[in-house]
Structure formats: C-alpha cells, structure tokens
N, C-alpha and C. Protein backbone atom coordinates (compact mmCIF):
# COMPACT_ATOMS: atom_id res chain seq x y z
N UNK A 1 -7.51 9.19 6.69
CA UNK A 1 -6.31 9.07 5.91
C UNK A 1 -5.36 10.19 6.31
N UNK A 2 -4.30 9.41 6.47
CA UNK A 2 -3.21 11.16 6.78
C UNK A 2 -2.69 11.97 5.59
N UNK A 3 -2.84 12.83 5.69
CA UNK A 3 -2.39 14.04 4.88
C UNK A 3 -1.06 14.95 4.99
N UNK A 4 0.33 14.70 3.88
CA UNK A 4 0.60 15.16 4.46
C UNK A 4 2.09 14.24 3.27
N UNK A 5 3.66 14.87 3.53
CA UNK A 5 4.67 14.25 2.34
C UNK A 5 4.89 12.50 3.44
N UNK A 6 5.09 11.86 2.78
CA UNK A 6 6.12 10.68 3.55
C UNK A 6 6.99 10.65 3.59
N UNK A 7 7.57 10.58 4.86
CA UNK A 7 8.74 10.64 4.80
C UNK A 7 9.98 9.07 4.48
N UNK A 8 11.13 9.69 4.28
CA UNK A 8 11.98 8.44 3.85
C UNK A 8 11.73 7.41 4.93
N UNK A 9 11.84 8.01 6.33
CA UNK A 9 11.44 6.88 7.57
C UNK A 9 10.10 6.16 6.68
N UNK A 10 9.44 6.60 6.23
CA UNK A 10 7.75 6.29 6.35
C UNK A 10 8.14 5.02 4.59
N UNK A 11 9.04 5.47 4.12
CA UNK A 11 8.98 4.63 2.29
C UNK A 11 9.60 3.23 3.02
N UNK A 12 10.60 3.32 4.42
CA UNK A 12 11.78 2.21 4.87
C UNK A 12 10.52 1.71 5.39
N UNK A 13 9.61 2.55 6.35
CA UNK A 13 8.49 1.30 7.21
C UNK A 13 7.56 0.62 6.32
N UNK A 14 7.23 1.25 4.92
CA UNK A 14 6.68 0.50 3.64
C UNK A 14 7.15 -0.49 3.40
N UNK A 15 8.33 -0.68 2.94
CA UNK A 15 9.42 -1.93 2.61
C UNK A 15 9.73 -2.80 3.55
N UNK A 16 9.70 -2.49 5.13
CA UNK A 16 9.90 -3.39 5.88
C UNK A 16 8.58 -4.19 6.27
N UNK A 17 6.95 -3.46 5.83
CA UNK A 17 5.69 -3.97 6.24
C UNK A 17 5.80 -4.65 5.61
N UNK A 18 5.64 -4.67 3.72
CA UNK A 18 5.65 -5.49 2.58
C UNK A 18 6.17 -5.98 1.67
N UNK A 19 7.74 -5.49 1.73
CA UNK A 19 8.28 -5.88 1.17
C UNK A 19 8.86 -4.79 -0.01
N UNK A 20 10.27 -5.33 -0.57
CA UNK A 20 10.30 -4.07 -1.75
C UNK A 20 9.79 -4.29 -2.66
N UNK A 21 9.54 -5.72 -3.27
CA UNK A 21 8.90 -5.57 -4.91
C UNK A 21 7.60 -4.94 -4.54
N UNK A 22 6.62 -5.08 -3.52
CA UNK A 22 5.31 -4.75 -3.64
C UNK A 22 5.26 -3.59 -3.06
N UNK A 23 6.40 -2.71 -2.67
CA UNK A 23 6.24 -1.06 -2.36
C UNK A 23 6.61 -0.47 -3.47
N UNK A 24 7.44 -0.88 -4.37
CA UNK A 24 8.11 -0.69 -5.42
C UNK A 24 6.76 -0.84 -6.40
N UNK A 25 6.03 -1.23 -6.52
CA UNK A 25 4.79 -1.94 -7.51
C UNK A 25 3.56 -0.75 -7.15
N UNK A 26 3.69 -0.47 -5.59
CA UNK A 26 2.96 0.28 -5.62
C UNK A 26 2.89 1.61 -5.47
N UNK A 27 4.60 1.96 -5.53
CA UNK A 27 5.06 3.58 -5.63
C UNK A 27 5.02 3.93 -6.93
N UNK A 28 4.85 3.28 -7.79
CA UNK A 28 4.62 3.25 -9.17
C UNK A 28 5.85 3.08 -10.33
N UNK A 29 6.24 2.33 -9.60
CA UNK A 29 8.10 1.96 -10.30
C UNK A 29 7.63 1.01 -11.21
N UNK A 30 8.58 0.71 -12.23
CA UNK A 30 8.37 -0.85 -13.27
C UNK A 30 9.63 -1.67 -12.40
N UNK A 31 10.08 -0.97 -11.54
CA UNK A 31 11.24 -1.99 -10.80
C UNK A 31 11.81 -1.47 -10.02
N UNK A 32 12.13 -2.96 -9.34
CA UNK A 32 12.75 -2.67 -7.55
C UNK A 32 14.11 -1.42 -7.82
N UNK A 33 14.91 -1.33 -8.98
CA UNK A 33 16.16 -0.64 -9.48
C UNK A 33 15.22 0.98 -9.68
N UNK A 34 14.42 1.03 -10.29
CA UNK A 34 13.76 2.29 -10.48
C UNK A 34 13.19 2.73 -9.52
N UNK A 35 12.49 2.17 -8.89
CA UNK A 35 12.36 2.76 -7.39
C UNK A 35 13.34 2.92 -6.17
N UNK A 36 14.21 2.32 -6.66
CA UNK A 36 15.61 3.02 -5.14
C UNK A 36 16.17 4.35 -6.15
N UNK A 37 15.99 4.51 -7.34
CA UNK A 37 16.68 5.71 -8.17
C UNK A 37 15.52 6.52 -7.62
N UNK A 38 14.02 6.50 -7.36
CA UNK A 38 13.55 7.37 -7.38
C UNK A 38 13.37 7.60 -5.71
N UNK A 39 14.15 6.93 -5.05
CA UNK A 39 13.90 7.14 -3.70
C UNK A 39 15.26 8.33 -3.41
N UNK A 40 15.97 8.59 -4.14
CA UNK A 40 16.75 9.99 -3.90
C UNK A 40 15.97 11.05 -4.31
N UNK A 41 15.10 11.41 -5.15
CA UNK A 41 14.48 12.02 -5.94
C UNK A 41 12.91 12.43 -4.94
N UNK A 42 13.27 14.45 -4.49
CA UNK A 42 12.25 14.28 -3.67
C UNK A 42 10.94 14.77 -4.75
N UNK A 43 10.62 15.17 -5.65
CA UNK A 43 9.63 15.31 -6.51
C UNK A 43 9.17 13.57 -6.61
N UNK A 44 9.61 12.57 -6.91
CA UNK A 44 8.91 11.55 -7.32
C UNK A 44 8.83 10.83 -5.16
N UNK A 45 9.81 11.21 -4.39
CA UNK A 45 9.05 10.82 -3.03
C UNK A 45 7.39 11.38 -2.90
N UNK A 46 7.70 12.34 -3.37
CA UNK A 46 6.28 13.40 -3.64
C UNK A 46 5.13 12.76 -3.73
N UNK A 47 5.42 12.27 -5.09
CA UNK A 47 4.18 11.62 -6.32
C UNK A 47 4.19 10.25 -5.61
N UNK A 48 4.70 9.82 -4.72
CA UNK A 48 4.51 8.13 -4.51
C UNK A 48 4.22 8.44 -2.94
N UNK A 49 4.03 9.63 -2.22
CA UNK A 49 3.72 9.81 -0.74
C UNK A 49 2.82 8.97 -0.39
N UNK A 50 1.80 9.51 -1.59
CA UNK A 50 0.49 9.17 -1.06
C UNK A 50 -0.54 7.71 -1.57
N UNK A 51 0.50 7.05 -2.31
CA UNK A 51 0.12 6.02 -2.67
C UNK A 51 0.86 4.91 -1.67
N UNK A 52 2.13 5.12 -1.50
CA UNK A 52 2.63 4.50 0.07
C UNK A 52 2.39 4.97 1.50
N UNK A 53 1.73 5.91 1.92
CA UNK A 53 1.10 5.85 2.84
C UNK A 53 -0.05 5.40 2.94
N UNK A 54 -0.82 5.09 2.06
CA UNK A 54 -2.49 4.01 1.67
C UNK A 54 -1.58 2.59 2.05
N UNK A 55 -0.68 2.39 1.40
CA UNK A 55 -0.14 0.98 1.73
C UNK A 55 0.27 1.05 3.28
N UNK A 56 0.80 1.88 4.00
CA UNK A 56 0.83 1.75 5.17
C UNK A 56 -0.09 1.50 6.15
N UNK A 57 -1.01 2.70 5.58
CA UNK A 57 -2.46 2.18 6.81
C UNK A 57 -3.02 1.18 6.31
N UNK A 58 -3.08 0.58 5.32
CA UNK A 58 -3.47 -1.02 5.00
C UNK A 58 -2.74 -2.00 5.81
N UNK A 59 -1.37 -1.80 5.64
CA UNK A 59 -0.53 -2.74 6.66
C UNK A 59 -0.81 -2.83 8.13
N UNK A 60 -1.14 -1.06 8.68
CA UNK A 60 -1.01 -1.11 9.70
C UNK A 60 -2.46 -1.50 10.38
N UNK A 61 -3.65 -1.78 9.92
CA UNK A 61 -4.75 -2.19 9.92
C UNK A 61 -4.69 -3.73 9.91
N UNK A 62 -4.25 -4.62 9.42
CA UNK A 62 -3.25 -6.01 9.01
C UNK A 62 -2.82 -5.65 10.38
N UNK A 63 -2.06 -5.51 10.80
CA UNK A 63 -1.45 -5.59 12.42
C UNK A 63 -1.87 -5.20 13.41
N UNK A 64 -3.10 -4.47 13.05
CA UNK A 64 -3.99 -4.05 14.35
C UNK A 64 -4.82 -5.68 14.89
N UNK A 65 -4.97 -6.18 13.74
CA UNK A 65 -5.98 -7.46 13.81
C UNK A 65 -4.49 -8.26 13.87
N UNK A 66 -3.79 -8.39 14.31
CA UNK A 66 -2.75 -9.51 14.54
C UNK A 66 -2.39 -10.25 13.27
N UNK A 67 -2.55 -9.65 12.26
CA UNK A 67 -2.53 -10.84 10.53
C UNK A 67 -1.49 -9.68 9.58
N UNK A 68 -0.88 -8.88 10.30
CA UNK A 68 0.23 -8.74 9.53
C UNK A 68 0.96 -9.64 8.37
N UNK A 69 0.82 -10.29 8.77
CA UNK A 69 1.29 -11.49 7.77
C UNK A 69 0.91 -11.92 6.38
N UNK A 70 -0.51 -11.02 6.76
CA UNK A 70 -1.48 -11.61 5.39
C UNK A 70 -1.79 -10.55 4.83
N UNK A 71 -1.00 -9.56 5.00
CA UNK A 71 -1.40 -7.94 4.00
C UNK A 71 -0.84 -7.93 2.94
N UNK A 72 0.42 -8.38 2.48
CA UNK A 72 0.80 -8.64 1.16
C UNK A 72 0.31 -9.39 0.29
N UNK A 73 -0.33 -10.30 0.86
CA UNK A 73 -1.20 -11.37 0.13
C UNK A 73 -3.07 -11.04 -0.25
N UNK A 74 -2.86 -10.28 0.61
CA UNK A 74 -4.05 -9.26 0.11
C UNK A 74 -4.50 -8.62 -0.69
N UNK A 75 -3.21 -7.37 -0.22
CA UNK A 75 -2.98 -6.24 -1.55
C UNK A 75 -2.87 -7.07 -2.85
N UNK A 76 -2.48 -8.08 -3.06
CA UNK A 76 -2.15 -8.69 -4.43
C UNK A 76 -3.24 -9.35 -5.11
N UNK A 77 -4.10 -9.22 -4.22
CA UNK A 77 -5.62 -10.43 -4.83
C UNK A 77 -6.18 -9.43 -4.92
N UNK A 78 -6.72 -10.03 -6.73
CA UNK A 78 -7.28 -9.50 -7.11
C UNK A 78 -9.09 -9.50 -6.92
N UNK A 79 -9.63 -8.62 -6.86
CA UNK A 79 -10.90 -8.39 -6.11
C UNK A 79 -11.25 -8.09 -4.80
N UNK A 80 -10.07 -8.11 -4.25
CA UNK A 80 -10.07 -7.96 -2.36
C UNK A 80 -10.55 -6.85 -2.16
N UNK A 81 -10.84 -5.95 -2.81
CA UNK A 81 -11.38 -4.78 -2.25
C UNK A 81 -12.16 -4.67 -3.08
N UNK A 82 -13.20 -5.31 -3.62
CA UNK A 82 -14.44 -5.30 -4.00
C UNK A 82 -14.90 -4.76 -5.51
N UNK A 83 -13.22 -4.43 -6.01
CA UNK A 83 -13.53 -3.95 -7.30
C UNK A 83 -12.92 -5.08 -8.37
N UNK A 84 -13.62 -5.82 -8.95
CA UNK A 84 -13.38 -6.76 -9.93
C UNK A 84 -12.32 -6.47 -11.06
N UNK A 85 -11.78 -7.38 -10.76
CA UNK A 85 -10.27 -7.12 -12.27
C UNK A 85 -9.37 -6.71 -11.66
N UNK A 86 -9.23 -5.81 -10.01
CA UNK A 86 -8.29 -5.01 -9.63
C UNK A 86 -7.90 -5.35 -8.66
N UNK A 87 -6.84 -5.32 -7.78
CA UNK A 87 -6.22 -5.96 -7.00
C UNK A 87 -6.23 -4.49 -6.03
N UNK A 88 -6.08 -4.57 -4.74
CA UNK A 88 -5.82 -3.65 -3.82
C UNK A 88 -4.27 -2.83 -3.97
N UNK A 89 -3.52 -3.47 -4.91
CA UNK A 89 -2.07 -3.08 -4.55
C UNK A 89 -2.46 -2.14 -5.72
N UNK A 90 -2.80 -2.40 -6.95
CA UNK A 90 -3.20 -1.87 -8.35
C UNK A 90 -3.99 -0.48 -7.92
N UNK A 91 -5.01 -0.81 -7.02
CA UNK A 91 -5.72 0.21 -6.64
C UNK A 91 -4.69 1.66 -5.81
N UNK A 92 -3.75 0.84 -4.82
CA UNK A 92 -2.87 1.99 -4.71
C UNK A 92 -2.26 2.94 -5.66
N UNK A 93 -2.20 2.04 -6.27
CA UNK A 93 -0.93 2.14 -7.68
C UNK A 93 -1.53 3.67 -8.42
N UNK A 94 -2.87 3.68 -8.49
CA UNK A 94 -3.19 4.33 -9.50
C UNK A 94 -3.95 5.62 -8.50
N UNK A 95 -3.42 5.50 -6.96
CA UNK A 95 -4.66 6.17 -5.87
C UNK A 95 -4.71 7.67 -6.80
N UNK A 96 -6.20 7.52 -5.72
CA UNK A 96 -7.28 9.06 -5.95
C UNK A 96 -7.36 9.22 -4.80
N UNK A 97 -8.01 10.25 -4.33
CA UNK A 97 -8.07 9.98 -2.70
C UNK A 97 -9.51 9.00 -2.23
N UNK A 98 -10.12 8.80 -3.31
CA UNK A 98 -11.62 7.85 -3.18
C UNK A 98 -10.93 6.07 -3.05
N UNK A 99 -10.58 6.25 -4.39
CA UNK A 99 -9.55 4.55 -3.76
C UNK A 99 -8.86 4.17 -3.14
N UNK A 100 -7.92 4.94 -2.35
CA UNK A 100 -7.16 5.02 -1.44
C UNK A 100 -8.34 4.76 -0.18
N UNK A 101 -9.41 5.37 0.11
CA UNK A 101 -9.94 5.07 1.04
C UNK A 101 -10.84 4.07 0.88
N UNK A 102 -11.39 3.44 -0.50
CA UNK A 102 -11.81 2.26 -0.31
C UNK A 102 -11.19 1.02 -0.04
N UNK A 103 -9.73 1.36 -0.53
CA UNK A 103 -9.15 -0.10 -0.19
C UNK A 103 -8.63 0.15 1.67
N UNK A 104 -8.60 1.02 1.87
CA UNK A 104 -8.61 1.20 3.39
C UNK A 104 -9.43 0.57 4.30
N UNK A 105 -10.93 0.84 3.58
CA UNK A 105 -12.29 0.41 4.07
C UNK A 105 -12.31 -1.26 4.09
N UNK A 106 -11.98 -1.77 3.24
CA UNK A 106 -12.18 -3.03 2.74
C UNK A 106 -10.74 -3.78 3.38
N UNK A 107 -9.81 -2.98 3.50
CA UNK A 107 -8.80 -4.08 4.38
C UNK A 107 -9.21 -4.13 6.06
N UNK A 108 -9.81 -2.72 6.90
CA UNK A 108 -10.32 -2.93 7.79
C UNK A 108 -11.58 -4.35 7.85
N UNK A 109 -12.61 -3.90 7.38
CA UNK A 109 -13.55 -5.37 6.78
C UNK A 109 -13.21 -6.70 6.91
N UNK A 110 -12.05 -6.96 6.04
CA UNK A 110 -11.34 -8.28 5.99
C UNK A 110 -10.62 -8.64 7.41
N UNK A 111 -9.99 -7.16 7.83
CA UNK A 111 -9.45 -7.75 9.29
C UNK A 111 -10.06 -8.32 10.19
N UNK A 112 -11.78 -7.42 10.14
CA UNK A 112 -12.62 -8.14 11.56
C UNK A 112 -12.95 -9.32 11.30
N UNK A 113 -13.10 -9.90 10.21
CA UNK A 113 -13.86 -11.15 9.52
C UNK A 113 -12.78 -12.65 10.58
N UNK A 114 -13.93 -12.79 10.87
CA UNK A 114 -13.26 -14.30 11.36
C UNK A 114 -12.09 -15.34 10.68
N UNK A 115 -10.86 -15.44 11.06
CA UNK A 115 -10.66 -16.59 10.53
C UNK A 115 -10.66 -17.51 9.85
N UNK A 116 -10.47 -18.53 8.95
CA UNK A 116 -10.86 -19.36 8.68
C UNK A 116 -10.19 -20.84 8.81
C-alpha cells in the first residue's frame, strides 16, 4: 500500500478510474457537491488520502487484469471482498489500514479468476 498525502492529480485519477459519485462515496462525502467543497480543503484532502488511494490501487489492479471496466461494479457489491453486509467501496469508506488491504487482497483475487 503506498504511504503517503494524495495528491489533487491522484483525487482527478480517482474520478476519472470510477467515477465521481463513487469517489465522492468513498472520500467520505454525503455528495458529489460536498466533496468538490472538500476538494479545496487540504485537511479533509488529508482525511480522504488514504481512503482514495485504496480506491486507486483497486482500480489500478482492475486494469492490470484488462477489466477496468468492472471495478466500479465491484467496489459496489456487496460481499466482494469477503466481508458480508459490506461492499468494497463501504469498506474504503470507513478504511483502517487492515481493510484497506483486504479489499486490495480480494480485488487482486477476483482479477486472476477466470472469466465467465
């Protein structure tokens, strides 16, 4: 996991991997409007670094396996990372540095998995 602030480049490559409602969902905003207010704001870039950089290396794991496409649809299902009731995006939402690396673990997993 990288360590370390995100930068504004790094919140724009969030939004362009997944989109804004679901970077916005998982920087910990109640809305796409509250999260561009808090994207001037470098104390709350702060507090959402490290929950959008988990969403990045999820994405960018999604595009290592060529299925970029299917990381938003991921993060949003609930159980995809092996914890029942919780969705991978939820799991960002609330990161520790332990969930942050399980849903890491578990989107690598899903990438090697064959097809269907």
């Amino acid at each position: 996991m990288t360590v370390g602030v995100l930068s504004t480049s790094g919140i724009d490559r969030c939004v362009a991997l997944l989109g804004e409602d679901l970077t916005a969902y998982i920087a910990g905003a109640a809305s796409v409007t509250e999260f561009h207010r808090w994207r001037g704001d470098r104390r709350r870039i702060a507090e959402m670094g490290g929950r959008l950089r988990g969403a990045v290396e999820v994405a960018d794991a999604f595009a290592r396996a060529n299925r970029l496409g299917a990381a938003a649809g991921w993060l949003r299902e609930v159980g995809a990372a092996g914890i029942a009731g919780s969705s991978p995006a939820r799991m960002l939402r609330d990161a520790t540095e332990d969930t942050v690396k399980k849903v890491l673990d578990a989107a690598e997993r899903f990438t090697r998995r064959p097809r269907s």
